[in-house]
Protein backbone atom coordinates (compact mmCIF):
# COMPACT_ATOMS: atom_id res chain seq x y z
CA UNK A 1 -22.86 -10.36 -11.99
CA UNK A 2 -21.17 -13.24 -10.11
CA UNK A 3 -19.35 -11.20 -7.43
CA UNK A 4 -15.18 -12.78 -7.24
CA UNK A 5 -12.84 -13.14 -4.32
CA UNK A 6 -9.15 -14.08 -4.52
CA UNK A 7 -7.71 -16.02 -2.04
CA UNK A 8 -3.75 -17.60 -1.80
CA UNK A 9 -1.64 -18.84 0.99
CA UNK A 10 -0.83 -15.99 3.16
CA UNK A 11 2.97 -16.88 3.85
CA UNK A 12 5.37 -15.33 2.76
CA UNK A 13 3.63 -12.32 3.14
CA UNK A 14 5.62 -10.75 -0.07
CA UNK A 15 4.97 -13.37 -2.21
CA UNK A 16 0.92 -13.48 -1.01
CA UNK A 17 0.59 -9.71 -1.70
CA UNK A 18 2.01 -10.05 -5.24
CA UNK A 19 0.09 -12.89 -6.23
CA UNK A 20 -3.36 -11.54 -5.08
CA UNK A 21 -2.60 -7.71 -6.85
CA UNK A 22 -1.28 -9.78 -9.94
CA UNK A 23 -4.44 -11.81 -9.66
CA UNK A 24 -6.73 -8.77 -9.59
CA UNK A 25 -5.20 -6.56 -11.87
CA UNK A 26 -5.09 -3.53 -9.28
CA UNK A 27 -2.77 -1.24 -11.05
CA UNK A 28 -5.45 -1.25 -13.94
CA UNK A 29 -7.52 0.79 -11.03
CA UNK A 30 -4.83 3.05 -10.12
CA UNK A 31 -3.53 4.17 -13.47
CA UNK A 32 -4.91 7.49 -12.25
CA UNK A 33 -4.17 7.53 -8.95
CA UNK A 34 -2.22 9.88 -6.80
CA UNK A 35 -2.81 8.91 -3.00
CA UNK A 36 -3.78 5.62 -1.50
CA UNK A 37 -5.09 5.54 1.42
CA UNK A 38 -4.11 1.88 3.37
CA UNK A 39 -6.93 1.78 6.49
CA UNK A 40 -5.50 -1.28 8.44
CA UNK A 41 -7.37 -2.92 11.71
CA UNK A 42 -5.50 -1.14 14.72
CA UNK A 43 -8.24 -1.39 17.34
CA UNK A 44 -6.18 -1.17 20.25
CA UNK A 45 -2.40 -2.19 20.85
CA UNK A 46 -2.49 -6.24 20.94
CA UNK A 47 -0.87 -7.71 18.91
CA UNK A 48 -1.83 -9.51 15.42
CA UNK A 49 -4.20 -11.24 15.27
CA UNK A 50 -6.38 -8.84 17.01
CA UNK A 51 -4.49 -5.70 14.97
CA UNK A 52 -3.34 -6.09 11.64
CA UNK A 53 -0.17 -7.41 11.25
CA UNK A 54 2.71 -4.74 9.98
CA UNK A 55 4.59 -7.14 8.17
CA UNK A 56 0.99 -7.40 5.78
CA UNK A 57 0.80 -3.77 5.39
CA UNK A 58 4.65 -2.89 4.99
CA UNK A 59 4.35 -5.51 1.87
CA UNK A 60 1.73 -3.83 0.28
CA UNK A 61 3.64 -0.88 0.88
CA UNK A 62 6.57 -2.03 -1.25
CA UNK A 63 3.97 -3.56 -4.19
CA UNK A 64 2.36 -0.69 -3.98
CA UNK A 65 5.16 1.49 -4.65
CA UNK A 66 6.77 -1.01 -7.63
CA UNK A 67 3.55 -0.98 -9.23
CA UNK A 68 2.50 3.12 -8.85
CA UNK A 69 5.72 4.69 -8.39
CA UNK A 70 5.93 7.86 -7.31
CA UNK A 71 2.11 7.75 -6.08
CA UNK A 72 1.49 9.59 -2.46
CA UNK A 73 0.82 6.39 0.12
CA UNK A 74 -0.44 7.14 3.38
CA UNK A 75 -1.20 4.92 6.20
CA UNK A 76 -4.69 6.00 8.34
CA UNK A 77 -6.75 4.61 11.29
CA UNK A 78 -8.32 6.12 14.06
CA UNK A 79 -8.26 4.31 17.15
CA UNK A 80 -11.58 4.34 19.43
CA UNK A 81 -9.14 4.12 22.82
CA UNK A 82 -9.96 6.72 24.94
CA UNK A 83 -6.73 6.60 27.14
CA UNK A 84 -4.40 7.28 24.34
CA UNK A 85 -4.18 8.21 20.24
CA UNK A 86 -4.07 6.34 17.03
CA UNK A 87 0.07 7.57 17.14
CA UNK A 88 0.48 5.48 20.14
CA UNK A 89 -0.74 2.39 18.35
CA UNK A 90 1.17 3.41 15.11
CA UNK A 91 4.28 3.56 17.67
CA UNK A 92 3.46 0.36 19.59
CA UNK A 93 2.65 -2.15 16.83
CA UNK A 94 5.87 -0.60 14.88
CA UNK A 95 4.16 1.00 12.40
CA UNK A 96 5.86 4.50 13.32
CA UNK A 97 9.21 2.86 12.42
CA UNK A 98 7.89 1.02 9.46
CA UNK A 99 6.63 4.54 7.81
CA UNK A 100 9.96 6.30 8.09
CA UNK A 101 11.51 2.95 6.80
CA UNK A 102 9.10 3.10 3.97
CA UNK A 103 8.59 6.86 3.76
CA UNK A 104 4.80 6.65 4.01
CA UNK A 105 2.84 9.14 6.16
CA UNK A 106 0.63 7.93 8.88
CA UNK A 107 -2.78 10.00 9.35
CA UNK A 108 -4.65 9.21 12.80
CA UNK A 109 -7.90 9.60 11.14
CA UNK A 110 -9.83 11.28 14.42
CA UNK A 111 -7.86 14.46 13.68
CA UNK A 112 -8.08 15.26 10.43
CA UNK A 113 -10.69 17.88 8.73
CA UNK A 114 -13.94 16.66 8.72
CA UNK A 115 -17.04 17.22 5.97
CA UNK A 116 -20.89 16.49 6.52
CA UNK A 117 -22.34 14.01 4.56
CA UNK A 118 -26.40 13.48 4.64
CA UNK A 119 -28.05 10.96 2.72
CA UNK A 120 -31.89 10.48 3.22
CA UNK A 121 -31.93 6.89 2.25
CA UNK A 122 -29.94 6.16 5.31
CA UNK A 123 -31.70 4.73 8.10
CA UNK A 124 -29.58 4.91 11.06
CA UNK A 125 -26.88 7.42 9.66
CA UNK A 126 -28.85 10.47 7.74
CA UNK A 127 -26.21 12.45 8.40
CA UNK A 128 -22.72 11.65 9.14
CA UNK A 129 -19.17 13.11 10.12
CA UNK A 130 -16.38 11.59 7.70
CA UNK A 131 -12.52 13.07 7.63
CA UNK A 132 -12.74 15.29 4.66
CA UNK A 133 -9.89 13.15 3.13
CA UNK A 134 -11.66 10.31 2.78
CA UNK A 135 -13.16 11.53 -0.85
CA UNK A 136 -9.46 12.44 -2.73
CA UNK A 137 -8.11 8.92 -1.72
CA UNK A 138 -8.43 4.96 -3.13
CA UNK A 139 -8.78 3.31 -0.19
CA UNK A 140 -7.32 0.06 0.64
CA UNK A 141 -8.79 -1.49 3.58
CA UNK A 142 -6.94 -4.31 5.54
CA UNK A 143 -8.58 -5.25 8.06
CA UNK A 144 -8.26 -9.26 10.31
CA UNK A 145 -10.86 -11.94 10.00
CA UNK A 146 -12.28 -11.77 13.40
CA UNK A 147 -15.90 -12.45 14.88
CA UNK A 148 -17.37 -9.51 16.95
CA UNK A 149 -19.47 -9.53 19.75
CA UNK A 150 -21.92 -7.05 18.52
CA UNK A 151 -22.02 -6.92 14.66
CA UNK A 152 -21.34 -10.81 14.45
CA UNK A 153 -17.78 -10.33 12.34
CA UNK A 154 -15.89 -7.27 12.12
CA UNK A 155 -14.17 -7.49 8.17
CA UNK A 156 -14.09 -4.76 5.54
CA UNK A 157 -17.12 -3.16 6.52
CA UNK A 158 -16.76 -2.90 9.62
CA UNK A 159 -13.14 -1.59 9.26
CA UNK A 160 -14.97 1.66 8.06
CA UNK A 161 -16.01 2.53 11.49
CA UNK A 162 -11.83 3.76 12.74
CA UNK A 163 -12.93 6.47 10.04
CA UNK A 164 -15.62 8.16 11.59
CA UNK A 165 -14.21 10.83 14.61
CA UNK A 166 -14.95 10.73 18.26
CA UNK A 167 -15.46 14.27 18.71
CA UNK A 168 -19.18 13.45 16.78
CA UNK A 169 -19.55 9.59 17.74
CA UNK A 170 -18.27 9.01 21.71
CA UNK A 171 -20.98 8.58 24.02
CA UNK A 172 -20.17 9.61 27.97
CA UNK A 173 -16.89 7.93 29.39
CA UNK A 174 -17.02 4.80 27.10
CA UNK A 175 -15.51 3.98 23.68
CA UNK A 176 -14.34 6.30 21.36
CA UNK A 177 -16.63 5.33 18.51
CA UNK A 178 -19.61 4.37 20.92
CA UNK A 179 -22.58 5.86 19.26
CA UNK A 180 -22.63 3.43 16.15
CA UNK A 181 -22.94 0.52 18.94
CA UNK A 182 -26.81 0.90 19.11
CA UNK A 183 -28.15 -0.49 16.00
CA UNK A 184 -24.44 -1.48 14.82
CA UNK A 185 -25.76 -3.52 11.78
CA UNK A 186 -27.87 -0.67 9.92
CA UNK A 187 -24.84 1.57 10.64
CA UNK A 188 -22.52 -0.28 9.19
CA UNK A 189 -24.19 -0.37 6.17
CA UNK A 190 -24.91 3.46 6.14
CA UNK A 191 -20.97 4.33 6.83
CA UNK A 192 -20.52 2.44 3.43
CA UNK A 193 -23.05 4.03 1.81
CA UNK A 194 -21.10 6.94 2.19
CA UNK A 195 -17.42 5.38 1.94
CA UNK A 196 -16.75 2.02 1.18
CA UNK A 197 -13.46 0.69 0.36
CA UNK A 198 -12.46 0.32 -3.01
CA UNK A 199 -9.91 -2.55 -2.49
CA UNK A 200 -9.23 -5.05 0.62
CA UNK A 201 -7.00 -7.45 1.38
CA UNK A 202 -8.23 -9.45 4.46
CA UNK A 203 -5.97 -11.37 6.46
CA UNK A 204 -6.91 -14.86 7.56
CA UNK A 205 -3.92 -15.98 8.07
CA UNK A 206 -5.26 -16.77 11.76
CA UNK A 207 -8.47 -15.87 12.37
CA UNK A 208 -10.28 -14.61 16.02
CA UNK A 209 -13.15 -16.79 16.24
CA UNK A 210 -15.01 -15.83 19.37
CA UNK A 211 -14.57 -12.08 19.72
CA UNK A 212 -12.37 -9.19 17.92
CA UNK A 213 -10.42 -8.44 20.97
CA UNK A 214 -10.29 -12.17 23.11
CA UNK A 215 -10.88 -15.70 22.89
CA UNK A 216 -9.83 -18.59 21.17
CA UNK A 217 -8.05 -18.52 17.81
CA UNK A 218 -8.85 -20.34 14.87
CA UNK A 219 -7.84 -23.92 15.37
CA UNK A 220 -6.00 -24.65 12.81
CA UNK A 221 -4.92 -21.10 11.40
CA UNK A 222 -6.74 -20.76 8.27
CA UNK A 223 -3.45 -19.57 6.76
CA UNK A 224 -4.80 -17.48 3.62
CA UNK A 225 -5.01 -13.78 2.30
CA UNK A 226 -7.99 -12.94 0.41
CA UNK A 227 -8.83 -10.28 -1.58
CA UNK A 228 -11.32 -8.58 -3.78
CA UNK A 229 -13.40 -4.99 -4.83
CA UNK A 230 -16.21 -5.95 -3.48
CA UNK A 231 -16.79 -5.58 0.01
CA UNK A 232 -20.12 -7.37 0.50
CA UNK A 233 -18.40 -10.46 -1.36
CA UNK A 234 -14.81 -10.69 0.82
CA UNK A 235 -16.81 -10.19 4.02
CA UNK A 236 -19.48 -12.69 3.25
CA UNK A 237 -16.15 -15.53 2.63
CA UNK A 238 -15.05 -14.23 5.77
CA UNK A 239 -17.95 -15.11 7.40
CA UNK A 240 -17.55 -18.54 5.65
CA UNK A 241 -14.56 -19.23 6.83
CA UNK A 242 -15.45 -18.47 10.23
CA UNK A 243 -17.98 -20.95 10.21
CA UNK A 244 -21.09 -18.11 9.68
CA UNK A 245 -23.40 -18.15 7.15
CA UNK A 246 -23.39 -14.71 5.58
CA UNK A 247 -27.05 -14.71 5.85
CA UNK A 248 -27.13 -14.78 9.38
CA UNK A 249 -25.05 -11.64 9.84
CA UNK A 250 -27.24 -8.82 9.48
CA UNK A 251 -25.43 -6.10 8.20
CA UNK A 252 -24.31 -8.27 4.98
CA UNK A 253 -27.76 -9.45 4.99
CA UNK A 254 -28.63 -5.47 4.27
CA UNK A 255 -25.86 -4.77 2.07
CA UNK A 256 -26.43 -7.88 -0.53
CA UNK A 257 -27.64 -6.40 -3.49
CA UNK A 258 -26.87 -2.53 -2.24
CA UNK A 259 -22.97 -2.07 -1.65
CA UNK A 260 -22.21 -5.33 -2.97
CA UNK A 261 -22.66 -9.30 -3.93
CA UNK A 262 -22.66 -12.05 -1.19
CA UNK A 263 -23.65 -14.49 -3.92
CA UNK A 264 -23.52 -15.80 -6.31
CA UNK A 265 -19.78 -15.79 -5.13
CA UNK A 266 -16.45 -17.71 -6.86
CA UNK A 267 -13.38 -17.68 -5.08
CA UNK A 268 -10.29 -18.19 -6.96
CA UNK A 269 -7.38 -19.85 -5.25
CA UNK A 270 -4.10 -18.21 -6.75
């Protein structure tokens, strides 16, 4: 099947957010729904376009809630900072004010109750540590099209990694989720064997294009919002429209075919 990704002009955010869940029929996938899940991109306390920006996610709040209404939404990331917790960047980058505006809840993902997942046909993760509330949720992921140093571009999939808990994946002093740095590619495709988003909304509205925390910024903004069900598919435009081929980025290299489709792809402008 010829995998699809949506993509429209990401200002104003409102309007962008409406279009693309018109576009792909989400509420069709939520009829029977009662808590969604919104994992944004809040790796540390910069700014957007390094974080996700809160004006994206407090839009999808309010279509979410016009389209589902009276379904539970919760906002949850786990930050890998080791000097402070994911409610410090919730407070920060305004998303503490936001969710009381909004009444959403906020969940900082490295505390909540965890379940062990194995999986034999998982290379690098046969058994993994996953926040137990991870399985009663659809889970929106909105992560920032940014390269990485490491896994080549951190999108969608590589969202999935503020899920997994530090008490299980910190290695000595350094990073909070430091464990899945050795062999990053193969465990980013075993995280999503276990949990993959079911929806994401990407923002490109900038774009990092040298690193997911520094460096130079697209140049010109690439001024869209994308989205689509298929993970393999929105991160392997991402990669397109950071100037990567898809096929050069390992971990969507492993995933094509497995978790998702990196082609045949058609994107549809809305």
């Amino acid at each position: 099947m010829q995998a699809q990704v949506y993509v429209t002009s990401s200002q104003p955010w409102a309007d962008a957010v409406k279009r693309l869940l018109a576009a792909t029929d989400l509420s069709a996938l939520l009829t029977q729904v009662e808590h969604i899940l919104i994992k944004p991109n809040l790796v540390s306390t910069q700014p957007p376009p390094v974080t996700t920006p809160l004006a994206l996610v407090e839009a999808l709040v309010v279509a979410l809630k016009q389209r589902v209404p009276g379904c539970r939404i919760s906002i949850g990331e786990g930050t890998g900072a080791i000097t402070h917790d994911t409610h410090h960047c919730f407070e920060v980058l305004g998303y503490t004010r936001m969710a009381a505006r909004q009444r959403v809840h906020l969940i900082d993902l490295n505390t909540e109750p965890l379940v062990r997942k194995t999986n034999r046909e998982c290379q690098r993760l046969p058994e993994l540590y996953l926040p137990a509330l991870l399985d009663k949720v659809f889970l929106i992921s909105v992560p920032v099209l940014k390269a990485h140093s490491l896994a080549g571009v951190t999108l969608t999939m590589k969202n999935m990694i503020g899920c997994i808990p530090p008490s299980h994946y910190r290695r000595g002093n350094s990073w909070g989720k430091s464990a899945l740095h050795e062999g990053i590619d193969q465990a980013i495709v075993d995280l999503n064997r276990y949990r993959t988003p079911d929806f994401t909304l990407l923002d490109c509205s900038v774009g990092m294009a040298e690193s997911h925390l520094w460096g130079k910024q697209c140049d010109p903004p690439v001024g869209l919002l994308a989205a689509s069900t298929d993970p393999v598919a929105i991160d392997s435009h991402g990669a397109e429209l950071l100037g990567r081929d898809w096929r050069t980025i390992e971990h969507l290299r492993l995933a094509d075919g497995l978790l998702g489709r990196a082609e045949p792809l058609e994107v549809i402008r809305v």
